[in-house]
Protein backbone atom coordinates (compact mmCIF):
# COMPACT_ATOMS: atom_id res chain seq x y z
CA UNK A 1 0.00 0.00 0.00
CA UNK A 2 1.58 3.35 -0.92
CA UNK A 3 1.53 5.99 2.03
CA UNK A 4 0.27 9.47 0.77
CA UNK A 5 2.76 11.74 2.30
CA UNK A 6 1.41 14.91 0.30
CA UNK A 7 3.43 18.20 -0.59
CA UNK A 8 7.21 18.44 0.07
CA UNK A 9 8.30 21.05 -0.78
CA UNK A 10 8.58 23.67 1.93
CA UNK A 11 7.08 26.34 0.43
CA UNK A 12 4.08 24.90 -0.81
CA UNK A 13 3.64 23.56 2.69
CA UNK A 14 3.54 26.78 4.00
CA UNK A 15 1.21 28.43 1.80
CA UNK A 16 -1.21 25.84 2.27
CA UNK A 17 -0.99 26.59 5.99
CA UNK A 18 -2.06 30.14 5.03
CA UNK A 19 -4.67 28.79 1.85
CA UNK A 20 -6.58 26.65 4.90
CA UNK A 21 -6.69 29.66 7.74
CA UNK A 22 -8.37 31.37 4.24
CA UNK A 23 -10.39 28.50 2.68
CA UNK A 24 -12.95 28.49 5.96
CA UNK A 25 -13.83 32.14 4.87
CA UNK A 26 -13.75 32.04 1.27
CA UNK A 27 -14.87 29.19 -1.39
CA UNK A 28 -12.08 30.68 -4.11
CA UNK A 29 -9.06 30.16 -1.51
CA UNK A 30 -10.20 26.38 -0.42
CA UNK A 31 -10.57 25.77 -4.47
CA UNK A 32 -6.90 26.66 -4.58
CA UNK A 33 -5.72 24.68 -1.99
CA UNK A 34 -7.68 21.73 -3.48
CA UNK A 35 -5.95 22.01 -6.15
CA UNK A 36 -2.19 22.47 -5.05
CA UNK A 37 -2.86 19.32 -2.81
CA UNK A 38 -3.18 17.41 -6.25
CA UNK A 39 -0.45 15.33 -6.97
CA UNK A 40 2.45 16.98 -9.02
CA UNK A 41 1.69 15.14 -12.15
CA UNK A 42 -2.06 15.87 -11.88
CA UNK A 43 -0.98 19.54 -11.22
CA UNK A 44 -2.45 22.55 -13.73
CA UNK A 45 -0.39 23.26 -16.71
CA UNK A 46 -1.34 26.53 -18.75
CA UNK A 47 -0.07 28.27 -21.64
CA UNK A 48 0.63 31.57 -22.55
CA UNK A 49 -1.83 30.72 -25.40
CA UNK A 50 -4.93 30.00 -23.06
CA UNK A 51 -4.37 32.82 -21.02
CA UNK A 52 -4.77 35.20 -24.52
CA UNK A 53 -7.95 32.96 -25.93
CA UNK A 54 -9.85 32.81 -22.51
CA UNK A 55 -8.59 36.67 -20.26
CA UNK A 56 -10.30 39.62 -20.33
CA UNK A 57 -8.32 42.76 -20.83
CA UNK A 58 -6.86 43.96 -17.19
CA UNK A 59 -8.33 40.65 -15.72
CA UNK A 60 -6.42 38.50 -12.60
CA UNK A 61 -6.17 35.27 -13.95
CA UNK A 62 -4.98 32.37 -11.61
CA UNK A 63 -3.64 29.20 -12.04
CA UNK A 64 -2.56 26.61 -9.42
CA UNK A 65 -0.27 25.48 -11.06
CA UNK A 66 2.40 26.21 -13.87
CA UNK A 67 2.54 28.79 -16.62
CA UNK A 68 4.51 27.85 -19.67
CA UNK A 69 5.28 29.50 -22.71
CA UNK A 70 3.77 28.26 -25.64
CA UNK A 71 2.01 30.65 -28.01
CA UNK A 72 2.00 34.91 -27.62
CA UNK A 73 0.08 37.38 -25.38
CA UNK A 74 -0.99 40.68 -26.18
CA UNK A 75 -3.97 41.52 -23.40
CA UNK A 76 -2.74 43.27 -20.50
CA UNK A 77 -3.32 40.48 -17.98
CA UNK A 78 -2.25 39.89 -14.31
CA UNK A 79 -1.41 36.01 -13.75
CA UNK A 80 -0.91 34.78 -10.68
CA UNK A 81 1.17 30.95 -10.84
CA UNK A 82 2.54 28.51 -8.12
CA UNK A 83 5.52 28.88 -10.81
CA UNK A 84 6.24 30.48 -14.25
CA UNK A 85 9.17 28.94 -16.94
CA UNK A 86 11.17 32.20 -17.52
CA UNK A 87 9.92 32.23 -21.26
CA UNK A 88 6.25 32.56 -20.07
CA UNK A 89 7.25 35.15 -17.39
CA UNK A 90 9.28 37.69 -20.13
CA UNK A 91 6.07 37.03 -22.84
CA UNK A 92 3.23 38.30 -19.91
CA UNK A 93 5.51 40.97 -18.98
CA UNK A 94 6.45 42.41 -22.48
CA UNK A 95 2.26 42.63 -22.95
CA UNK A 96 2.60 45.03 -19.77
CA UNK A 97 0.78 42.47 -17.38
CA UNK A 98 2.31 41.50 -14.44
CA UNK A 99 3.47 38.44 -12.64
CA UNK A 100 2.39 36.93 -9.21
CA UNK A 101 3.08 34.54 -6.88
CA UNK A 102 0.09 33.01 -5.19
CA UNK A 103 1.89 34.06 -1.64
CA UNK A 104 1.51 37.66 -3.19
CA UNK A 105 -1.90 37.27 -4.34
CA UNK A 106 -3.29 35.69 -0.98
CA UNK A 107 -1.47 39.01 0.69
CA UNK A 108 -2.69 42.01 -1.82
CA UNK A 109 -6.20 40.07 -2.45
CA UNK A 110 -7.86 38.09 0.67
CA UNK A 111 -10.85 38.20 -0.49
CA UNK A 112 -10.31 36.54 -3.79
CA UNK A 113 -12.75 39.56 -5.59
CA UNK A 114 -12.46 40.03 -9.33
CA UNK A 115 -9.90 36.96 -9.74
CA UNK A 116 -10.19 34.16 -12.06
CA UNK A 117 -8.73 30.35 -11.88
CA UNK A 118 -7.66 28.81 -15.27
CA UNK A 119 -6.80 25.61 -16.28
């Protein structure tokens, strides 16, 4: 029988400490943390190219999970990512969106208001 052990990297630990103090307050946090508790492999996986067809000019887009950099953005979009490839990172920026960590989203954005989870 194989023992489920969970996340083990440090980090993540941590900011699923501060995903469940948020998740008994707000549906959109515990979603997250649902998600990051997913096995690695299981894990989201979006492209730069999904971001473009499915974001709204100026919208928060989130994804618990990677962002890689396949296809081109040119909406002004703020993505929040457990992790970026630099590629994917340089291609949001150069639209003039900006980059976030989830840490940084939980911190400017409690409440989870006008933020949207793709993947």
């Amino acid at each position: 029988m194989v023992k489920l052990t969970g996340p083990t990297n440090y980090q993540l630990k941590e900011l699923l400490v501060q995903l469940d103090a948020k998740s008994h307050e707000n549906k959109f946090w515990k979603r997250i943390a649902e998600d990051l508790r997913r096995p690695t492999r299981e894990r989201r996986v979006v492209n730069v190219y999904k971001i473009e067809k499915f974001a709204q000019e100026g919208e928060t887009i989130v994804v618990p999970g990677k962002v890689l950099s396949v296809g081109d953005l040119t909406k002004k979009v703020n993505v929040a990512a457990l992790t970026f490839s630099e590629e994917a990172r340089r291609k949001i920026e150069n639209a003039k969106g900006k980059t976030f960590t989830l840490q940084e989203l939980l911190k400017s954005n409690p409440e989870g208001k006008q933020a949207r989870i793709l993947g």
